[in-house]
Protein backbone atom coordinates (compact mmCIF):
# COMPACT_ATOMS: atom_id res chain seq x y z
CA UNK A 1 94.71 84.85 83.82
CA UNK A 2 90.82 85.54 84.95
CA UNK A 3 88.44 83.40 82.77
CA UNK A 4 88.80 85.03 79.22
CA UNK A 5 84.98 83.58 78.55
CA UNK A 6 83.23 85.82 81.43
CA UNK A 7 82.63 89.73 80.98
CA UNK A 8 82.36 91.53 84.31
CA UNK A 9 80.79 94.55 85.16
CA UNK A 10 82.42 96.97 87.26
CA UNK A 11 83.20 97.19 90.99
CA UNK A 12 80.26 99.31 92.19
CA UNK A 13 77.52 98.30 89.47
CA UNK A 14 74.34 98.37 90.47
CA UNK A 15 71.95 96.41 88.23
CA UNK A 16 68.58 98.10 89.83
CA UNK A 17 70.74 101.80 89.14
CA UNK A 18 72.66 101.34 86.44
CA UNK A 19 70.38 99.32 84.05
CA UNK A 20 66.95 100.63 82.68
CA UNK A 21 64.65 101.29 84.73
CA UNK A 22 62.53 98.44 84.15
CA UNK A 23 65.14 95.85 82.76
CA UNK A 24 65.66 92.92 85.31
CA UNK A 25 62.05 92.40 85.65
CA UNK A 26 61.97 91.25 82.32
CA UNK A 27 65.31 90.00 82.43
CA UNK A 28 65.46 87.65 85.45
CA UNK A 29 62.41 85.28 84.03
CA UNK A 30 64.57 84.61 81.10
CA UNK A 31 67.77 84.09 82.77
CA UNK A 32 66.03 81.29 85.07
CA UNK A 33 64.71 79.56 81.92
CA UNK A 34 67.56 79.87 79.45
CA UNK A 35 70.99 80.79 81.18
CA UNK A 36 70.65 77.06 82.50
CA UNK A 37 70.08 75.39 78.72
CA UNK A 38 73.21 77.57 77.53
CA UNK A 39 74.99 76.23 80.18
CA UNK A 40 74.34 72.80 79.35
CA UNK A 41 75.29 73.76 75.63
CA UNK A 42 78.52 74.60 76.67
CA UNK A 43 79.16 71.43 78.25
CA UNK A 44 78.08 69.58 75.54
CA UNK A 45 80.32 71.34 72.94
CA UNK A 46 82.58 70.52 75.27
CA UNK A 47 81.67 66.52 74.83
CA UNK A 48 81.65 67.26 71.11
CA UNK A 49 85.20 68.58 70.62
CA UNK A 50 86.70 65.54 73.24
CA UNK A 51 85.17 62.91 71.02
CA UNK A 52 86.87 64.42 67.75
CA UNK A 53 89.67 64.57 69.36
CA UNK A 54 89.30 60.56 70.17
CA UNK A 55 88.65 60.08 66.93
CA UNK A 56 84.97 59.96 66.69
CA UNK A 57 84.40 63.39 64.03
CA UNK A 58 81.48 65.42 63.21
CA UNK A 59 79.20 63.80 60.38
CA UNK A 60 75.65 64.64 58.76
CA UNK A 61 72.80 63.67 60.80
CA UNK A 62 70.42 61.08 59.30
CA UNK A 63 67.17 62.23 57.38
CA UNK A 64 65.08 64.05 59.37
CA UNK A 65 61.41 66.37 59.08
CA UNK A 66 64.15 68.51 58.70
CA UNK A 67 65.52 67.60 55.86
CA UNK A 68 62.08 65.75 54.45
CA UNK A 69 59.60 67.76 54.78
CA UNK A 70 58.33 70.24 52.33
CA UNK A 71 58.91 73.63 54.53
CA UNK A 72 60.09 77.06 53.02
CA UNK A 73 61.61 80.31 54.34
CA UNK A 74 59.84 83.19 52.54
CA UNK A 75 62.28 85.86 52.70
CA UNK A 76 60.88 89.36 52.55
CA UNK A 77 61.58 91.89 50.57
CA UNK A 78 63.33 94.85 52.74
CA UNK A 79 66.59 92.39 52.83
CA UNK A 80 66.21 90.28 49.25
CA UNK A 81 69.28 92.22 48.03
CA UNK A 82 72.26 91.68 50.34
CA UNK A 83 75.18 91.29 47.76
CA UNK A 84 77.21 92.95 50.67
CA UNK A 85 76.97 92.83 54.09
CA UNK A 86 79.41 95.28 55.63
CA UNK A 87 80.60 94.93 59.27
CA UNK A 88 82.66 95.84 61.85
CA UNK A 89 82.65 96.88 65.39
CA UNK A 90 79.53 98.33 67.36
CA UNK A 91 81.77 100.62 70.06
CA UNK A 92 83.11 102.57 67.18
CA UNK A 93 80.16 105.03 66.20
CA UNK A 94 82.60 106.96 63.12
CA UNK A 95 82.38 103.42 61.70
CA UNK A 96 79.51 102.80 62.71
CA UNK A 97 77.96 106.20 60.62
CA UNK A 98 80.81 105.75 57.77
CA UNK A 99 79.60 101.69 57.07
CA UNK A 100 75.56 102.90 56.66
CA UNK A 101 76.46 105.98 55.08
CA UNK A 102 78.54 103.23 52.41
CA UNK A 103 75.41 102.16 49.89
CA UNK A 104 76.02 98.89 51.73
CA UNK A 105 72.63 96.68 51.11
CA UNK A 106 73.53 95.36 54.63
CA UNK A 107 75.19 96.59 57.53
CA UNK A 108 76.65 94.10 61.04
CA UNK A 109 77.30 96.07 63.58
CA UNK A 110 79.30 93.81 65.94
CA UNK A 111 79.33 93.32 69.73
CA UNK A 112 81.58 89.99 69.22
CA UNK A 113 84.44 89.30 67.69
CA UNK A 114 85.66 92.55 66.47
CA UNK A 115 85.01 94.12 70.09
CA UNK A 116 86.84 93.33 72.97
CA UNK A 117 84.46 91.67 75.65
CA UNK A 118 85.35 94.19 78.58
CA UNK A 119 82.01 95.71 80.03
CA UNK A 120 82.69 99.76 78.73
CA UNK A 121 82.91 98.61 75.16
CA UNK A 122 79.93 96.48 74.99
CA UNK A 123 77.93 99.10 77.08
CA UNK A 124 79.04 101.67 74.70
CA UNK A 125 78.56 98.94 71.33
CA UNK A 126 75.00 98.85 72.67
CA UNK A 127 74.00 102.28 72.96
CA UNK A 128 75.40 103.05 69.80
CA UNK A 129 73.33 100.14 67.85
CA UNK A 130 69.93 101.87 69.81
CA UNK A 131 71.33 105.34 68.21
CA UNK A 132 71.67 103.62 64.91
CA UNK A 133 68.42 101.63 64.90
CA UNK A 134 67.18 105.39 65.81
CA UNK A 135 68.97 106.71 62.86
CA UNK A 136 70.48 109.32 66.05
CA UNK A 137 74.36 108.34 65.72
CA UNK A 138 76.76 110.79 64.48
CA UNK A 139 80.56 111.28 65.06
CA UNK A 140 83.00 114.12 64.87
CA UNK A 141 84.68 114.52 61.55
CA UNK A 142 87.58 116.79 62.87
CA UNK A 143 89.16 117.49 59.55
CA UNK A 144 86.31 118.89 58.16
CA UNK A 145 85.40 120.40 61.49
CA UNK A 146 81.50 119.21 61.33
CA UNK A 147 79.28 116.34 62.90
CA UNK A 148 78.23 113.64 60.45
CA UNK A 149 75.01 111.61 61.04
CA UNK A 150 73.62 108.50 59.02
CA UNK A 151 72.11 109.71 55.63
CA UNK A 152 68.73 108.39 54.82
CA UNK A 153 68.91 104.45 53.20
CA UNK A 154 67.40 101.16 52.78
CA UNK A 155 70.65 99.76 54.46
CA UNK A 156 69.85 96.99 56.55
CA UNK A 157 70.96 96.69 60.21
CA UNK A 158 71.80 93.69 61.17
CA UNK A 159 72.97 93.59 65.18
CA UNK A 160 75.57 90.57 65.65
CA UNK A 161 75.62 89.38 70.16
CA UNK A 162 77.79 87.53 71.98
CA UNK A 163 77.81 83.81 71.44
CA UNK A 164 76.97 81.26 73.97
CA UNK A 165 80.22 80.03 74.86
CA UNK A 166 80.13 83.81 76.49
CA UNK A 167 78.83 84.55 80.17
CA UNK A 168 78.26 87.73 81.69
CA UNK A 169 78.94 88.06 85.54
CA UNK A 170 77.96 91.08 87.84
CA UNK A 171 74.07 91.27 86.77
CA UNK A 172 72.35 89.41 89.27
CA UNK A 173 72.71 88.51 93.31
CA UNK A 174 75.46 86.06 94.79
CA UNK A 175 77.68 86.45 91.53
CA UNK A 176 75.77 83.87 89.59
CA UNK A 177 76.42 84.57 85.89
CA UNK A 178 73.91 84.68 83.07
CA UNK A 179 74.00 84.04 79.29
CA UNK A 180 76.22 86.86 77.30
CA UNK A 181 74.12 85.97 74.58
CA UNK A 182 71.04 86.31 76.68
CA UNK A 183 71.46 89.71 78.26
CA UNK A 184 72.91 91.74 74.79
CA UNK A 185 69.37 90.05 73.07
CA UNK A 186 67.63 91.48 76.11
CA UNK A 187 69.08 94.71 76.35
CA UNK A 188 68.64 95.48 72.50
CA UNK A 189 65.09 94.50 72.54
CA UNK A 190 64.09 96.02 75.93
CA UNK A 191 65.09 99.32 74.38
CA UNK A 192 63.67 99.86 70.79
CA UNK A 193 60.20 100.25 69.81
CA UNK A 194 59.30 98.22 66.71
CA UNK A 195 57.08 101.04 65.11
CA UNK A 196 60.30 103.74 64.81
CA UNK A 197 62.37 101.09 63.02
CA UNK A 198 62.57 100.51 59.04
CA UNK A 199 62.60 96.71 59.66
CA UNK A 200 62.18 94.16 62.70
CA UNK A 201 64.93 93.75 65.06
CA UNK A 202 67.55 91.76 63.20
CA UNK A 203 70.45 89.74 64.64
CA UNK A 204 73.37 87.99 63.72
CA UNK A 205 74.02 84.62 65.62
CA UNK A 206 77.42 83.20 66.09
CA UNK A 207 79.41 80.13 66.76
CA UNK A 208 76.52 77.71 66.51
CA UNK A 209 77.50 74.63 66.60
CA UNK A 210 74.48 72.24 66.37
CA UNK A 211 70.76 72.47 65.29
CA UNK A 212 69.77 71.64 68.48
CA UNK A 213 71.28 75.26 69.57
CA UNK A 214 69.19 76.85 66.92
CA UNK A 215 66.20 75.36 69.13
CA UNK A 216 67.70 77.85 71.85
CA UNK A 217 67.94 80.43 70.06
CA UNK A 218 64.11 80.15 68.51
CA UNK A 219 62.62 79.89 72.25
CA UNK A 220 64.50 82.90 73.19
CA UNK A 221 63.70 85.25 70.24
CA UNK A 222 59.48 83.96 71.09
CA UNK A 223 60.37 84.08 74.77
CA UNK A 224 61.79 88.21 74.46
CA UNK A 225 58.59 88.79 71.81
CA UNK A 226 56.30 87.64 74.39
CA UNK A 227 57.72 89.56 77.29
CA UNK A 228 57.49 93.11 75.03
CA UNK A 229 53.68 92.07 73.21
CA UNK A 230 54.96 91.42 70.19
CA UNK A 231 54.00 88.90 67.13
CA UNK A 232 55.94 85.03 68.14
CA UNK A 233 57.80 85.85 64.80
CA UNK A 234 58.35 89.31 65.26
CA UNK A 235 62.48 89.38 65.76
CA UNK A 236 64.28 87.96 62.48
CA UNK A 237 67.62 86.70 62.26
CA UNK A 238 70.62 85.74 59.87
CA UNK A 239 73.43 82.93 61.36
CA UNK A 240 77.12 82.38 60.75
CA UNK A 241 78.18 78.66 60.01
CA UNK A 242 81.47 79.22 61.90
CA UNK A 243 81.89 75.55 63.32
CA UNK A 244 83.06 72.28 61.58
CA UNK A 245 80.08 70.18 63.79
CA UNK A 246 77.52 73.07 62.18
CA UNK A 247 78.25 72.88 58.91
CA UNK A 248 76.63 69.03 58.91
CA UNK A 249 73.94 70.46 60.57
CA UNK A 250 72.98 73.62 58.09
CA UNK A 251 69.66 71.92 56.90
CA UNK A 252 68.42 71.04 60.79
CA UNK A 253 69.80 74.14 61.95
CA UNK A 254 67.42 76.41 59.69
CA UNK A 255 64.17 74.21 60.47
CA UNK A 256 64.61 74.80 64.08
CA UNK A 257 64.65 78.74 63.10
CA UNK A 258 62.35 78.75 60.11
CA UNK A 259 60.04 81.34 61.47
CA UNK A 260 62.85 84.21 62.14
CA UNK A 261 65.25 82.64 60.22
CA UNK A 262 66.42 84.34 56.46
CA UNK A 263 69.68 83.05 55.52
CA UNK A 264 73.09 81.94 56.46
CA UNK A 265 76.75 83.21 56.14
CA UNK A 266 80.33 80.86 55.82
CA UNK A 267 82.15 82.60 58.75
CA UNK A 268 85.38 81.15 56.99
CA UNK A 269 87.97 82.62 59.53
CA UNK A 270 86.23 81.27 62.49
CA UNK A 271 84.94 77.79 60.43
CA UNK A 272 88.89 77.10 59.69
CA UNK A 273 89.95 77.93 63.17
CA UNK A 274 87.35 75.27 64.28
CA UNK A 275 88.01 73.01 61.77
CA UNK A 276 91.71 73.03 62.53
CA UNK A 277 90.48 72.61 66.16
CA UNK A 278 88.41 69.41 65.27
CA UNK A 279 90.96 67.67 63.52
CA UNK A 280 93.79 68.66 65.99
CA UNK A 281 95.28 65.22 66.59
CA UNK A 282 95.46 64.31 63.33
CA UNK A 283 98.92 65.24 61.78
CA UNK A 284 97.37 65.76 58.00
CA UNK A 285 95.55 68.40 58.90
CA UNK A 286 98.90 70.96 59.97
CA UNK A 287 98.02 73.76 57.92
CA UNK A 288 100.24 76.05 55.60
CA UNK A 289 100.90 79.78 56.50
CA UNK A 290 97.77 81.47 56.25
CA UNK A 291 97.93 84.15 53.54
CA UNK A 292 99.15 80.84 51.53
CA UNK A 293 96.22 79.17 51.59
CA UNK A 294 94.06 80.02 48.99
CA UNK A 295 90.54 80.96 49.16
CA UNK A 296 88.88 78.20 47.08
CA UNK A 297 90.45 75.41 48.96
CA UNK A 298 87.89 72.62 48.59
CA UNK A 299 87.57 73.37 52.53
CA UNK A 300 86.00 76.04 52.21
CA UNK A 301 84.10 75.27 48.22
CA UNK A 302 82.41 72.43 49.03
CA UNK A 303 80.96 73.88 52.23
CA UNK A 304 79.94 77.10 50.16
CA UNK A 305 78.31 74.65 47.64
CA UNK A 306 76.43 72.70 49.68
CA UNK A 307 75.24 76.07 51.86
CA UNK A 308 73.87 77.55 48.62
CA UNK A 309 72.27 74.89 47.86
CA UNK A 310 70.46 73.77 51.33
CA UNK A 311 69.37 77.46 51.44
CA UNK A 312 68.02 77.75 47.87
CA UNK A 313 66.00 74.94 48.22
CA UNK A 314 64.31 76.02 51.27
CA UNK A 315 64.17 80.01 50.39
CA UNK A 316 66.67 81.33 52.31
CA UNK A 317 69.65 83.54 51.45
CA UNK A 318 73.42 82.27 51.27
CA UNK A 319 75.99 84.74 52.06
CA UNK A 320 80.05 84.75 51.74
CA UNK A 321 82.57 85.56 54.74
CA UNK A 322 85.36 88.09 54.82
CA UNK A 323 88.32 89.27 52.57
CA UNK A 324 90.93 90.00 55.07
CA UNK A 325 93.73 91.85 52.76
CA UNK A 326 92.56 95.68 53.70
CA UNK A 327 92.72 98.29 51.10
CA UNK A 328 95.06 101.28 52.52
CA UNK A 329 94.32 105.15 51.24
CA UNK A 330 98.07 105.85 51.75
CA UNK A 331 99.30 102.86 50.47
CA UNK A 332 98.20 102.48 46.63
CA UNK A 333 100.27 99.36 45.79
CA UNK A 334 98.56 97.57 48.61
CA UNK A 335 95.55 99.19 47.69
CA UNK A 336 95.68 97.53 44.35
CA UNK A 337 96.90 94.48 45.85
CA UNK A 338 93.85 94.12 48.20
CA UNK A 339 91.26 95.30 46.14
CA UNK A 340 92.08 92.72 43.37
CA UNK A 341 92.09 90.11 45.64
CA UNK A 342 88.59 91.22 47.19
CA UNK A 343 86.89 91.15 43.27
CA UNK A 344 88.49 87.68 42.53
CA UNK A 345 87.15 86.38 46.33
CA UNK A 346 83.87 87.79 45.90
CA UNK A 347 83.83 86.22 41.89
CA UNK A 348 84.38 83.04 43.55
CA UNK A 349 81.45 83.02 45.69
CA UNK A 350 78.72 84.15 43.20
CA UNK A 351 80.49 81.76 40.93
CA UNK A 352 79.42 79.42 44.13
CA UNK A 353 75.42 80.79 43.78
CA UNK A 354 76.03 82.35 46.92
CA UNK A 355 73.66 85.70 47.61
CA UNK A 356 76.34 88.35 48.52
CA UNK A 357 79.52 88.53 51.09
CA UNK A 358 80.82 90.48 53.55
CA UNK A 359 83.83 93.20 53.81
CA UNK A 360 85.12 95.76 56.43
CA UNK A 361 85.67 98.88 54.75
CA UNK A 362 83.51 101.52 52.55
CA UNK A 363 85.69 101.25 49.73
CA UNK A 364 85.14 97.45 49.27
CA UNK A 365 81.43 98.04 49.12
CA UNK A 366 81.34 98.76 45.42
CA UNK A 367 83.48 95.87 43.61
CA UNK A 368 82.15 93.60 46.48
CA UNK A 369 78.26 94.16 45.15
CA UNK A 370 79.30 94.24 41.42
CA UNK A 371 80.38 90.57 41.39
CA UNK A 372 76.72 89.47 41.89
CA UNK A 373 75.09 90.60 39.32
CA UNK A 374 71.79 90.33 40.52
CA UNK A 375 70.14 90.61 43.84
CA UNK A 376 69.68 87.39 44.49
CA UNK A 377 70.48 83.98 43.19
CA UNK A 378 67.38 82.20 44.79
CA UNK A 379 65.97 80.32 42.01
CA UNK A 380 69.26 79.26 41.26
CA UNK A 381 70.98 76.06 42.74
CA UNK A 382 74.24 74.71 41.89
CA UNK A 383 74.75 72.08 39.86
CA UNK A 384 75.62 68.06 41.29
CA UNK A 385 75.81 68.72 44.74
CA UNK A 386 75.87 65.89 47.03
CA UNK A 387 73.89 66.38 49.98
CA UNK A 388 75.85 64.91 52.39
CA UNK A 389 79.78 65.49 50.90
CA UNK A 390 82.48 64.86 52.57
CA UNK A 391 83.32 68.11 54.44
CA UNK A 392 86.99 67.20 55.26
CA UNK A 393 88.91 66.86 52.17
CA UNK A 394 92.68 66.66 53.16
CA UNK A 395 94.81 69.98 51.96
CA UNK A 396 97.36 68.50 50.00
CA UNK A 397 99.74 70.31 47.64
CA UNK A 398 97.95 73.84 49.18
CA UNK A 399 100.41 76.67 50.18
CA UNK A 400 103.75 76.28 52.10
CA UNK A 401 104.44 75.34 55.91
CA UNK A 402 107.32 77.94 56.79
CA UNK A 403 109.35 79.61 60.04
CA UNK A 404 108.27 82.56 58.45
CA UNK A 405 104.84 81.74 58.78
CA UNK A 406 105.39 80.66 62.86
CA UNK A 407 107.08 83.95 63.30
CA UNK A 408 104.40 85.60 61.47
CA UNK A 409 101.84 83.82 63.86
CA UNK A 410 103.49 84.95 66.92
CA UNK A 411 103.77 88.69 65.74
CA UNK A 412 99.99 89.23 64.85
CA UNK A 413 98.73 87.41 67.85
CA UNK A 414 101.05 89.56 70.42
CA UNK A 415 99.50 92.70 68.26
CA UNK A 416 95.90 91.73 68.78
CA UNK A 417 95.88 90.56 72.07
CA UNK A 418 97.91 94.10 72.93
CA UNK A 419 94.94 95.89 71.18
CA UNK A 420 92.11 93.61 73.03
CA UNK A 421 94.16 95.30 76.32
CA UNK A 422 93.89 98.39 74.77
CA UNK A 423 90.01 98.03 74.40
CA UNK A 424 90.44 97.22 70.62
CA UNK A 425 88.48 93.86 69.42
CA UNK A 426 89.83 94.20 65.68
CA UNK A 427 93.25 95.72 64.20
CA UNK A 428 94.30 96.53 61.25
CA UNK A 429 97.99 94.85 61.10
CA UNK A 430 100.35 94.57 58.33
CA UNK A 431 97.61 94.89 55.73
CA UNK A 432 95.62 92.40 57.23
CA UNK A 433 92.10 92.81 59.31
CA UNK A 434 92.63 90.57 62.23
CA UNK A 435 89.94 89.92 64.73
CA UNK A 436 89.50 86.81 67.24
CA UNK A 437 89.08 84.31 64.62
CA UNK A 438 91.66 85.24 62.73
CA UNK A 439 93.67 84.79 66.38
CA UNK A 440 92.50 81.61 66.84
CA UNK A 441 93.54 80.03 63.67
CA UNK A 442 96.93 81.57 64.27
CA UNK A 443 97.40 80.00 67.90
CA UNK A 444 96.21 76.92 66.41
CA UNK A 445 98.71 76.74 63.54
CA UNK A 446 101.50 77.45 66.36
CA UNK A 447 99.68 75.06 68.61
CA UNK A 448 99.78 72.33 65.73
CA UNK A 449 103.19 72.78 64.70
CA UNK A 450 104.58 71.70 68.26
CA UNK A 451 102.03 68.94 68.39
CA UNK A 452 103.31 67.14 65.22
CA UNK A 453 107.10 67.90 64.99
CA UNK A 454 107.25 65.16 62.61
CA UNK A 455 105.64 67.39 60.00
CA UNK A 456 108.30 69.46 58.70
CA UNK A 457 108.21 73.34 58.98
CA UNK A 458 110.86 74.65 56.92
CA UNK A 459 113.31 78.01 57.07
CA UNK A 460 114.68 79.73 54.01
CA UNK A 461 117.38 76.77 53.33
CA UNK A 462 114.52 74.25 53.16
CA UNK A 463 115.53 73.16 56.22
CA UNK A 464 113.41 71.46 58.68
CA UNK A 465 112.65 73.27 62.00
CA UNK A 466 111.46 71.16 65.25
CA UNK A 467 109.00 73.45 67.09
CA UNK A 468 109.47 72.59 70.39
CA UNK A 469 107.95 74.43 73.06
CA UNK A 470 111.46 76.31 73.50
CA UNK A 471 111.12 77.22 69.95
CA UNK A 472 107.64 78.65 70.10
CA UNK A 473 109.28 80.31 73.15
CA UNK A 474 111.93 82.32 71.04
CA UNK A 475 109.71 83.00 67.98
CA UNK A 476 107.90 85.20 71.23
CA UNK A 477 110.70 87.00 72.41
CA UNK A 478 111.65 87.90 68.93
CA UNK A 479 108.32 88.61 68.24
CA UNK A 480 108.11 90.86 71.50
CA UNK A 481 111.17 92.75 70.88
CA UNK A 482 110.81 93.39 67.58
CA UNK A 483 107.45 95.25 68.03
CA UNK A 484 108.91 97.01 71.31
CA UNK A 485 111.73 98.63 68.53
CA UNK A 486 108.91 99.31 66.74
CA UNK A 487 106.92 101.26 68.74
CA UNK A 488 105.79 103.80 68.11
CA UNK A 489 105.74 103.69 63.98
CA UNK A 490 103.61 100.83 64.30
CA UNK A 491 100.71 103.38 65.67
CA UNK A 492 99.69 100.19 67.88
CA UNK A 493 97.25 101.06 70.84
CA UNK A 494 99.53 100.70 73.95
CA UNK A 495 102.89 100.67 75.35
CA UNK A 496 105.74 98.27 75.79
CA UNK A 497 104.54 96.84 78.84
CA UNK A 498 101.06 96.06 77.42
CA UNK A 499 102.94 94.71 74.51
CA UNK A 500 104.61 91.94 77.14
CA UNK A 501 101.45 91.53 79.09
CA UNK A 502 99.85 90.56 75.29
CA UNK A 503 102.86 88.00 74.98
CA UNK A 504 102.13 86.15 78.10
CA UNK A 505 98.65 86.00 77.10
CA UNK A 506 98.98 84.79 74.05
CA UNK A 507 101.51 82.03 74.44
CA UNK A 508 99.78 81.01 78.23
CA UNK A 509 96.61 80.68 75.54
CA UNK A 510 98.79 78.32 73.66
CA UNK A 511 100.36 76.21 76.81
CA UNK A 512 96.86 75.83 78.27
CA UNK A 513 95.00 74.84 74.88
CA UNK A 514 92.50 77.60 75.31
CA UNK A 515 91.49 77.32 71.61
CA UNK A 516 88.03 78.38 71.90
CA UNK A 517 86.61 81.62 70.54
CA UNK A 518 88.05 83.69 73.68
């Protein structure tokens, strides 16, 4: 398998023809200053994860200017409503046109995890954000036989890149990559002209996973403003907490970007993926089935507590992750189903002071925004937080550890990765919106369950199942061949033989403990 973490362009690219006119000269100044400081960020992660797994675990950092001082983030007030955020995919423009055309107070559109990282979808993710940003994008609505364009809103558009565990190769001479994180910032801001937009250039950063990253990201946003003549503060940002090392690190992580900085957001998929990742050799933290495990684990509450209240203090805006349960227009019991579990998720989190969540789909956007009854909750801070809580309380009594869950596992990751080979970054599958965080946590469960055999995994007689590395094995073939039968009710992208090329790739993902966002 190539390196999953590097996007290539295509044989025959020519960066001088094939990128604007104009592009590298900007470009190659940055690359030579910051491509080399994401490398070394990499590495250090690297020296991060091998200690937890040694036993030395992320903690709070001790009191800082950062968590002293007297500093605030005024927030302005084109994006002081964001009780929704809706996202999903940048390559798909009907989407794209159907998520700002929603009433959404926020819109993401995505060139990470819900894309796949092959070079025609982010090229096509990118011109389609410049088209938005333009208000230009339209799509084809065939059953009504007429082009649709985005209507006229105070929807904001927020523009999520690659993360720096990303590299992009084929840009520059002798093969040397750069920074996928780098070159998407670049190529977004090379190409729009501040005075025809609503609102600065916002972005979405993701998969921090210290404050000394947010450092990075700060002297690139002032590095890109200087090359184009603009104000040092002139790009403005929002960042997932999606790692287990970050969120000890929420406090120092906004001081390093308190100039573009205006809130965070609790990337839970992606946060339990890496906090299952984290705590990997440590047998009490083999997690349940998934869709057992309930959304106000203390996991995931005390993290939402203490980000709503780090953020209110200092002015900025705390926002909620993702229902993944998908409401269905064909299917009205699920659609019940899923919508009642998106108003009692969303409850939860203004019930947490948080400042609005995310969803996926335009009929979410309503009962997602009416659970926060106002705006903002700003001035409002929870009550008895500790500042620096203990962010790994043990899940105990949470859920059920099952075959069916393994087998469960195995089926949606085969489906994914067959729709990442099919140019698809996000699926919907068995009700369920599943991206690559959702893909990691499931390879992680799998990966876990082998690991610590002595924790029991049961089958439908409350028996005890041993999943060794043959088992795994067969939970794939079954897997495989059920979906093969399947095909083509499922309306999956593909064919069999992608199907078994997906298998491979998932389970080789597993064998080599490739466990990071790839």
């Amino acid at each position: 398998m190539t390196d999953p973490r590097m996007n290539r362009a295509p044989d025959g690219f020519q960066p001088e023809r094939d990128l604007p006119a104009g592009f590298l000269a900007l470009y190659r100044p940055l690359h030579d200053a910051f491509t080399p400081r994401q490398q070394a960020i990499a590495a250090r992660r690297a020296e991060v994860l091998q200690a937890a797994h040694a036993g030395r675990m992320p903690d709070h950092l001790p009191p800082s200017e950062a968590t002293r001082g007297d500093w605030r983030i005024a927030v302005p007030g084109w994006c002081r409503d964001q009780r929704n955020q809706m996202t999903g995919p940048a390559d798909d423009a009907e989407l794209v046109v159907k998520m700002l055309n929603s009433g959404a107070p926020g819109v993401m559109l995505d060139l990470e995890d819900s894309m796949a990282n092959q070079w025609p979808q982010l090229m096509l993710g990118i011109r389609n954000i410049l088209s938005a940003l333009r208000g230009e994008l339209t799509y084809e609505d065939r059953k009504r036989q007429r082009t649709v364009g985005i209507e006229p809103s105070s929807t904001v558009i927020w523009n999520r890149v690659r993360g720096l565990h990303l590299s992009q190769a084929g840009l520059l001479p002798a093969g040397a990559p750069t920074s996928a994180t780098l070159f998407d910032l670049a190529m977004l801001a090379f190409q729009v002209e501040p005075e025809t937009l609503r609102h600065p250039l916002c972005i979405y950063i993701p998969k921090s996973e210290s404050a000394d990253e947010g450092r990075w990201w700060r002297d690139v946003f002032q590095a890109i403003a200087g090359a184009r003549g603009w104000p040092a503060d002139a790009i403005k940002c929002m960042a997932l907490v999606e790692s287990h090392p970050l969120a000890h690190q929420m406090e120092e992580f906004l001081h390093a970007l308190r100039e573009h900085i205006l809130g965070l957001d609790l990337g839970r998929w992606d946060y339990m993926a890496s906090l299952i990742h984290f705590t990997f050799a440590d047998p009490a933290w083999v997690l349940p089935d998934r869709n057992t495990i309930p959304h106000d684990v203390p996991f995931f509450q005390r993290v939402r507590f203490l980000m709503a209240d780090i953020c209110h203090r200092r002015g900025a805006l705390a926002i909620g992750g993702m229902t993944a349960l998908y409401p269905s227009r064909e299917d009205s019991e699920l659609n019940t189903r899923a919508l009642a579990v998106l108003e009692q998720d969303k409850k939860n989190e203004a019930t947490c002071f948080m400042d609005g969540a995310w969803t996926g789909h335009p009929d979410q956007n309503a009962i997602a925004v009416a659970q926060f009854p106002v705006p903002n909750q700003l001035e409002r801070r929870p009550p008895g937080v500790e500042r620096y809580p203990d962010l790994r309380p043990i899940p105990k009594g949470i859920g059920r550890r099952s075959v069916e869950g393994t087998r469960a596992a195995a089926r949606t990751v085969i489906r994914y990765r067959n729709g990442v080979l099919n140019g698809k970054g996000a699926s919907l599958l068995d009700g369920y919106m599943e991206d690559l965080a959702t893909d990691r946590i499931y390879r992680l469960m799998i990966a876990q369950r082998s690991r610590h055999q002595d924790v029991p995994i049961t089958d439908a007689t409350g028996q005890a199942v041993p999943h060794t590395e043959a088992y795994v094995s067969r939970c794939f073939d079954q897997a495989l061949e059920q979906l093969v039968g399947e095909l083509p009710r499922l309306k999956d992208a593909g064919t069999a033989e992608t199907m078994r090329e997906a298998r491979r790739r998932s389970e080789e993902l597993i064998r080599k403990g490739w466990f990071n966002p790839v």
